[in-house]
Protein backbone atom coordinates (compact mmCIF):
# COMPACT_ATOMS: atom_id res chain seq x y z
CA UNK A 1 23.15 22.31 8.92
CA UNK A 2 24.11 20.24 11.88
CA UNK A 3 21.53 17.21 12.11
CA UNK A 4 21.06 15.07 15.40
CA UNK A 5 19.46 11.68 15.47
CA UNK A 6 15.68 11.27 16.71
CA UNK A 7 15.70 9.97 20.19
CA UNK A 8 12.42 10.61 21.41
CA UNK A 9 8.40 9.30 21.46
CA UNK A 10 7.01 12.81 21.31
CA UNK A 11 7.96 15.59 18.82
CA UNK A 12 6.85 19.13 18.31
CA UNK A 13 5.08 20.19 15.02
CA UNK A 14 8.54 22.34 14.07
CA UNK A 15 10.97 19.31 15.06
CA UNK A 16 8.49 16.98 12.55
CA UNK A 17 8.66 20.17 9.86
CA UNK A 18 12.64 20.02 10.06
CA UNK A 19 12.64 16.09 9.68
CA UNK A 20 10.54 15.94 6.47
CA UNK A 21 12.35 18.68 4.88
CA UNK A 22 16.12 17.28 5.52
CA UNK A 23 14.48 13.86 4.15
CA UNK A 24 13.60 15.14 1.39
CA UNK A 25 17.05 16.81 0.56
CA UNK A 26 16.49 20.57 1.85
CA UNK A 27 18.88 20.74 4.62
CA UNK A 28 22.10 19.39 2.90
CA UNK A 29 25.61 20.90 4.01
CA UNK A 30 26.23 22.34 0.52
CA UNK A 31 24.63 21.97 -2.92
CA UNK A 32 24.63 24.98 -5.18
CA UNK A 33 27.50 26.46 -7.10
CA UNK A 34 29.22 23.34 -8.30
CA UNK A 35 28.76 21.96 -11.58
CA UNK A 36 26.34 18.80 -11.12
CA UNK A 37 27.08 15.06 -13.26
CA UNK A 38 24.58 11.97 -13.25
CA UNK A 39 25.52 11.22 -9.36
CA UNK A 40 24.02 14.01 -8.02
CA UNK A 41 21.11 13.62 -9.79
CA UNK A 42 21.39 10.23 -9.01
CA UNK A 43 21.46 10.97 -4.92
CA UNK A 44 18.40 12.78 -5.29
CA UNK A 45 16.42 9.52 -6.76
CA UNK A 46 18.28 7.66 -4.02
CA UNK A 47 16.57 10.11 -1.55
CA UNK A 48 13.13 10.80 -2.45
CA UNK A 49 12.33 7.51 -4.07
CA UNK A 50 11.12 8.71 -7.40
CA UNK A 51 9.92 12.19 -9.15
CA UNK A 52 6.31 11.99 -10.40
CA UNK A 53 5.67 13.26 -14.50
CA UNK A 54 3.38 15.27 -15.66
CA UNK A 55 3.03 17.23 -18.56
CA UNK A 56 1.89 20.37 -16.77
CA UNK A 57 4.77 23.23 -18.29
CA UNK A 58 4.15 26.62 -17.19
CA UNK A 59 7.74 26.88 -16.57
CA UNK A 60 9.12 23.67 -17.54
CA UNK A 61 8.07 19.99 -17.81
CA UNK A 62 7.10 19.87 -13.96
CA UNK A 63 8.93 16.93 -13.39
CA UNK A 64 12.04 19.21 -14.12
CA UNK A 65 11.68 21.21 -10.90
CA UNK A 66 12.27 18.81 -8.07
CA UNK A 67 15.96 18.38 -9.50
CA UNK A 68 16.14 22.57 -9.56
CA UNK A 69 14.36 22.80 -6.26
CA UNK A 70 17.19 20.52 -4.50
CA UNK A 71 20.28 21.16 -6.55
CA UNK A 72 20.14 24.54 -8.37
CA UNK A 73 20.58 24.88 -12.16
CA UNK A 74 21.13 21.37 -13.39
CA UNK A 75 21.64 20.17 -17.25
CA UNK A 76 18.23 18.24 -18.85
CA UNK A 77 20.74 16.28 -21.19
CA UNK A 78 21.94 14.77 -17.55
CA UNK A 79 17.87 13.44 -16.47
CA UNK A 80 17.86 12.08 -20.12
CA UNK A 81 20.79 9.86 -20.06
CA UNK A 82 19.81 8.47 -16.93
CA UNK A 83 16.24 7.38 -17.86
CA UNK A 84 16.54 7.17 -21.78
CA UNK A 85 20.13 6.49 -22.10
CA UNK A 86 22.35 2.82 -23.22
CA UNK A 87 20.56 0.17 -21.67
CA UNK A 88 23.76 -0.83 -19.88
CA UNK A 89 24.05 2.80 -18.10
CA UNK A 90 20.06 3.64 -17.17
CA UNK A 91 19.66 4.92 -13.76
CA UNK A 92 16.04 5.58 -14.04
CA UNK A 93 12.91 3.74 -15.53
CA UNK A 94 9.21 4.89 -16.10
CA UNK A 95 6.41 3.25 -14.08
CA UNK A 96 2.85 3.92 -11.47
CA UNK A 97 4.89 4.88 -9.02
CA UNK A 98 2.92 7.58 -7.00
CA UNK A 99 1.57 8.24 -10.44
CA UNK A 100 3.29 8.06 -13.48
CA UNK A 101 7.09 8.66 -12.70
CA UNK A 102 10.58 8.07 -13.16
CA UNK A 103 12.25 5.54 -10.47
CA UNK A 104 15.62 3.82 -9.94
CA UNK A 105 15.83 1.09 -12.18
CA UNK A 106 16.48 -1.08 -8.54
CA UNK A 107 13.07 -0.32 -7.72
CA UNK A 108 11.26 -2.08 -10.52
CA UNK A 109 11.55 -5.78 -8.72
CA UNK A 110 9.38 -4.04 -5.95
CA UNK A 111 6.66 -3.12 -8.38
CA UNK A 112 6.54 -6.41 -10.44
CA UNK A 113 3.13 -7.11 -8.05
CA UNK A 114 1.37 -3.99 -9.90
CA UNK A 115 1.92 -5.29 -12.68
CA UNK A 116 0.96 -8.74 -12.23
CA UNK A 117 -2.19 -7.58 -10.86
CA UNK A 118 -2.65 -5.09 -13.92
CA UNK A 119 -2.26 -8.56 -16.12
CA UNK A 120 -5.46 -9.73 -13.71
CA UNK A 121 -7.23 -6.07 -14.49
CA UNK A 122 -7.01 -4.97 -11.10
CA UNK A 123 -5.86 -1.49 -10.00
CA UNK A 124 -5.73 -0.44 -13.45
CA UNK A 125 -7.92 2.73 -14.91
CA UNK A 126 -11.21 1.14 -15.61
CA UNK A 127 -11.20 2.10 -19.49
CA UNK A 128 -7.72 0.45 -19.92
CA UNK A 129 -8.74 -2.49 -18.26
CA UNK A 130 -12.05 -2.82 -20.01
CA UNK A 131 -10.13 -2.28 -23.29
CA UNK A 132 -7.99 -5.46 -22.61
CA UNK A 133 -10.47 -7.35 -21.27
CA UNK A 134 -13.27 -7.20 -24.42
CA UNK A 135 -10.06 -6.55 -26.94
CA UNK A 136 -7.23 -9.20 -26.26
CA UNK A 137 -6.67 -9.85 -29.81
CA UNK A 138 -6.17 -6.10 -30.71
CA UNK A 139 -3.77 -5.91 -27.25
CA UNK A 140 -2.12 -8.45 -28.66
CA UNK A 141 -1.58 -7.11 -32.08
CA UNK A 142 0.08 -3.81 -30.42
CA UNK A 143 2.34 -5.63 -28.47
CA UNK A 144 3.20 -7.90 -31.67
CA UNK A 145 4.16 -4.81 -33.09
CA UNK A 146 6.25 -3.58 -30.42
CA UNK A 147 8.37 -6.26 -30.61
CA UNK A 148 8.81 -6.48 -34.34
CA UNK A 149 8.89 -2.29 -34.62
CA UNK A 150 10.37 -1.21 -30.94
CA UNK A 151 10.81 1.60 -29.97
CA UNK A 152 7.73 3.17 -31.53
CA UNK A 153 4.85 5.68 -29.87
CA UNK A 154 0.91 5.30 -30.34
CA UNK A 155 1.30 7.66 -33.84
CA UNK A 156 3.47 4.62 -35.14
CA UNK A 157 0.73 2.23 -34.95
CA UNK A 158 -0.18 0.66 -37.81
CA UNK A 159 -3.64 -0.19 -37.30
CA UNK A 160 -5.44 -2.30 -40.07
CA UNK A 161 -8.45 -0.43 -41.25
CA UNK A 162 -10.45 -3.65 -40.52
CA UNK A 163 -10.14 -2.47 -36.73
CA UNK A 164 -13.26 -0.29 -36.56
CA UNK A 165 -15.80 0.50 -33.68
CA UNK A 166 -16.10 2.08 -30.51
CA UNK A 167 -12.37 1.48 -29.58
CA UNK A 168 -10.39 1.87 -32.32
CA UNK A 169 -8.49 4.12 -34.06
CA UNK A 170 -5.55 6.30 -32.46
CA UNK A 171 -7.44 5.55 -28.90
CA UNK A 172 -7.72 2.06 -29.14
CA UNK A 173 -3.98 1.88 -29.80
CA UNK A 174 -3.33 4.23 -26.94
CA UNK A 175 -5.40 2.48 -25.00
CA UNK A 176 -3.55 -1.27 -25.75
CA UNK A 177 -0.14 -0.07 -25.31
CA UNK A 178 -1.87 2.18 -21.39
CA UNK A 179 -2.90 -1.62 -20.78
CA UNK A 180 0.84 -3.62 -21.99
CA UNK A 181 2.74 -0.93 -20.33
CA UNK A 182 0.77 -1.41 -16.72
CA UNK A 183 1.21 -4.95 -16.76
CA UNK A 184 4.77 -4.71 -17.28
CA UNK A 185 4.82 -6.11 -20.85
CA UNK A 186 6.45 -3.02 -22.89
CA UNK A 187 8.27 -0.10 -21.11
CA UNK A 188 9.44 3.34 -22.30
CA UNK A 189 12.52 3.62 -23.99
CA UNK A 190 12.60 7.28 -24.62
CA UNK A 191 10.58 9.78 -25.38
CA UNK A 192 9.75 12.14 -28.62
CA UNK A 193 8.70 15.40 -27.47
CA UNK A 194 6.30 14.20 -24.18
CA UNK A 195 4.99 11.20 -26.30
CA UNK A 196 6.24 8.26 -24.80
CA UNK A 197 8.20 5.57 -27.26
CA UNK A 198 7.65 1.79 -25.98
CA UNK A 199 9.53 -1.13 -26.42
CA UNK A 200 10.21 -4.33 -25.15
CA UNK A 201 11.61 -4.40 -21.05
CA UNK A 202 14.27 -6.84 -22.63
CA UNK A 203 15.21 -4.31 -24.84
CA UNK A 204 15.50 -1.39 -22.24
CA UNK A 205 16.09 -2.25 -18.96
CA UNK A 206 19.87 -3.27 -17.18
CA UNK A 207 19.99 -7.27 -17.65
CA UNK A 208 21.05 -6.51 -13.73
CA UNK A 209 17.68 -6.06 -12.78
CA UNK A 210 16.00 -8.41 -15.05
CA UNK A 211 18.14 -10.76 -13.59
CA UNK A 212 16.49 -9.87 -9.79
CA UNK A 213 14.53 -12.64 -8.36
CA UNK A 214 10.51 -11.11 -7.87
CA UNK A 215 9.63 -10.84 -4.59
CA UNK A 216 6.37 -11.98 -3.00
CA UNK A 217 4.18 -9.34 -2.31
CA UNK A 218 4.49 -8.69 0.98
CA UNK A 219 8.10 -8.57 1.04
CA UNK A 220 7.75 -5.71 -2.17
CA UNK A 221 5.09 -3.78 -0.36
CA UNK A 222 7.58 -3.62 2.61
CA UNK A 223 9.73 -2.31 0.94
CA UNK A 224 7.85 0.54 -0.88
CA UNK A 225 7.13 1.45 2.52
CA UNK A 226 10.49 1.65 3.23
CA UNK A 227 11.60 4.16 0.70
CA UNK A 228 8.58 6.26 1.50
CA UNK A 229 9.53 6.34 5.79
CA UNK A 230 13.64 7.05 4.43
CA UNK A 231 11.82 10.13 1.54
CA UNK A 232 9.24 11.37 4.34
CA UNK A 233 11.44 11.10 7.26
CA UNK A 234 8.35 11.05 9.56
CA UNK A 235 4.79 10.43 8.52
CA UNK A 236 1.57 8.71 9.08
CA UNK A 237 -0.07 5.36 7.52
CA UNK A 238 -1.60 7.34 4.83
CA UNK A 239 1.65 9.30 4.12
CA UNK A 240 3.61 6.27 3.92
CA UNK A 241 1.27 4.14 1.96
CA UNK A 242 0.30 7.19 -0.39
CA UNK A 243 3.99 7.49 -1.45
CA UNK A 244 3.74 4.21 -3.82
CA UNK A 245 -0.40 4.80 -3.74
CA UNK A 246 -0.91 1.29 -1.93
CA UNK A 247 -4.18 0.16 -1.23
CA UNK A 248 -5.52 1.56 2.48
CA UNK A 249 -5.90 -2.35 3.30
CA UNK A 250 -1.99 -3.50 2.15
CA UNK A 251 -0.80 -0.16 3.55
CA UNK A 252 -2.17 -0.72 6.64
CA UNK A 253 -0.95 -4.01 7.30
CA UNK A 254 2.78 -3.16 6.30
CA UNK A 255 3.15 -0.51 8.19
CA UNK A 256 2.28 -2.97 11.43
CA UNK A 257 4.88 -5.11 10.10
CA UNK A 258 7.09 -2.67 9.88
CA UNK A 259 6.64 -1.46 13.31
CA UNK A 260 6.67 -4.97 14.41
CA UNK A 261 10.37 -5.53 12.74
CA UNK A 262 11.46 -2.21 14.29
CA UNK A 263 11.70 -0.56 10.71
CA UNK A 264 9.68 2.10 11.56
CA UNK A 265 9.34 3.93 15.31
CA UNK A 266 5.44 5.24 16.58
CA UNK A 267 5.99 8.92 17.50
CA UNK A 268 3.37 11.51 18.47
CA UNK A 269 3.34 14.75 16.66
CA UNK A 270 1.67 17.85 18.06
CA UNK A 271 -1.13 19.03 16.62
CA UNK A 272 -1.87 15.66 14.14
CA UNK A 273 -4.56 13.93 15.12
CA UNK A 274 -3.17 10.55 13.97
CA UNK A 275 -0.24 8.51 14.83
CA UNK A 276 2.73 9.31 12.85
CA UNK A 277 6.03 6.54 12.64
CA UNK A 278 9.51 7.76 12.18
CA UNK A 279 11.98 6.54 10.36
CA UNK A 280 14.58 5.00 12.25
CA UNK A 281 17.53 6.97 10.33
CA UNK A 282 15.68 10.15 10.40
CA UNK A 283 17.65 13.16 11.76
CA UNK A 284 16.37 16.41 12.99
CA UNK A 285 18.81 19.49 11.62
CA UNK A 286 19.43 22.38 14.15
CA UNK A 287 17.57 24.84 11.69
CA UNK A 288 16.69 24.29 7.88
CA UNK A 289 17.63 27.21 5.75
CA UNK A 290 16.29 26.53 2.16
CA UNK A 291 14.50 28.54 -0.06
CA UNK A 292 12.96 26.92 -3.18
CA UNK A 293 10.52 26.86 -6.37
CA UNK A 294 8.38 23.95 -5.99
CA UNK A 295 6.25 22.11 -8.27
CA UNK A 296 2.89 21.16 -7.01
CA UNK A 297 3.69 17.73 -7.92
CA UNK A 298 6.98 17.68 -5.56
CA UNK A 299 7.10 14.64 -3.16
CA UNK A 300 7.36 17.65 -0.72
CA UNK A 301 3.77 18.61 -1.51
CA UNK A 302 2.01 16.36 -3.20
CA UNK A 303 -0.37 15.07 -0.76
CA UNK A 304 -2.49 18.11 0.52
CA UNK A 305 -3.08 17.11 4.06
CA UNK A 306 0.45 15.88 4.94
CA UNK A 307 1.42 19.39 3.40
CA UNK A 308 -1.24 21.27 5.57
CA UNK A 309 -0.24 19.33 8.72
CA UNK A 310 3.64 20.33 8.37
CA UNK A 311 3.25 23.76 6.47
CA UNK A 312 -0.35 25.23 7.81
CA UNK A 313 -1.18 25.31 3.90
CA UNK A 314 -2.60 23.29 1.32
């Protein structure tokens, strides 16, 4: 449908509802009945940031359903390539994005911060972290054997009977690779079934982004927040900083930066009670027209009260 650019301070709850859903790829000109290859899968990572995994399957795999939602009937052998595929032709990696999910492979530079701070135990689940904290050796011993035995899955680990006590066993090797693969040491290279197979980031990811210089902080945070205003279209602090699940007090401060730089554009939205920021690309269509299956996990969706504020549902 015909989309105009966002020229104004003030927008009506149904203007905001027809921004977020052309953001988020549900007003396109045409996208059904034509046979879909890795770029249009592709375009839809480019547009919504990332696709969130989960191992809910009433249906399918629910992270299968954002690609159906926003293309139509799409091959699985296509998602596979472009996450599991020759290192030299990977589209996609797995990370804590919102939670865990599959993101460009140009995004991982941004996220290099999570996982230095996972490597100082912070923002990690406090069992992992506790693991690696009173367990280093044993830590060490998985990721030994991820680089000697790559790519292998928790039931590959071969644990030394020696390792006894609370942690060990099948959970404390789970729990060692949960730790290496937060902190950025090991990465998945594929998967068997839904278990994940890990290996080495040397081993998987493009030597392109390797290669990337790793950006301070700030500048990373930034731009998370960035791909979160272009997937949301409009949206407030929390939205924005929920996207990438930064911390209130970093998500806070970049979106005042953001503002600042004019990156972002303060907007008033009837009926929310708190100030909402557009993105400055953001386009409002003359009428959205989609109809789609939705996982409860889509970027659409996922976080109740921006859902309740645009749809009148949770």
């Amino acid at each position: 449908m015909p989309a105009s650019p966002v020229n104004a301070d003030r927008i009506s709850s149904k203007q905001a509802r027809r921004i977020a859903l052309a953001a988020q790829g549900f007003a396109p000109t045409a996208r059904r009945g034509i046979r879909h290859d890795r770029r249009h899968l592709g375009a839809v990572f480019d547009r919504i940031g990332l696709i969130q995994i989960d191992s809910v399957n009433v249906l399918v795999r629910s992270h299968y359903l954002p690609l159906f939602s926003r293309l139509g009937p799409w091959r699985r052998d296509l998602l596979h390539d472009l996450a599991y595929g020759r290192r030299s032709q990977r589209r996609l990696f797995e990370y804590w994005g919102h939670e865990a999910s599959l993101l460009p492979v140009e995004t991982q530079p941004l996220l290099r911060w999570r996982m230095a701070r996972a490597e100082r135990h912070q923002g990690v689940w406090g069992g992992v972290s506790d693991f690696a904290r009173e367990r280093p050796e044993e830590v060490e011993a998985v990721f030994a054997e991820v680089a000697a035995r790559g790519p292998i899955g928790v039931s590959d680990l071969e644990l030394e009977e020696r390792r006894t006590g609370p942690w060990w066993g099948w959970h404390g090797g789970k729990l060692a690779l949960e730790w290496l693969f937060w902190a950025g040491r090991v990465t998945t290279a594929g998967r068997r079934g839904f278990e994940r197979l890990y290996d080495l980031p040397e081993r998987v990811l493009p030597p392109t982004v390797l290669d990337q210089p790793t950006p301070a902080e700030d500048e990373a945070q930034r731009g998370l927040i960035r791909i979160a205003a272009a997937a949301l279209g409009i949206a407030t602090e929390r939205d924005l900083r929920d996207y990438f699940r930064l911390d209130a007090a970093d998500g806070k401060v970049r979106v005042a930066e953001l503002v600042e730089a004019g990156a972002l554009m303060p907007v008033a939205v009837e009926g929310w009670q708190q100030p909402a920021y557009l993105h400055p690309e953001a386009a409002i269509p003359s009428r959205v027209t989609a109809r789609a299956l939705l996982s409860p996990f889509d970027s659409l969706v996922w976080e109740r009260q921006r859902t309740e504020r645009l749809f009148g549902f949770r």
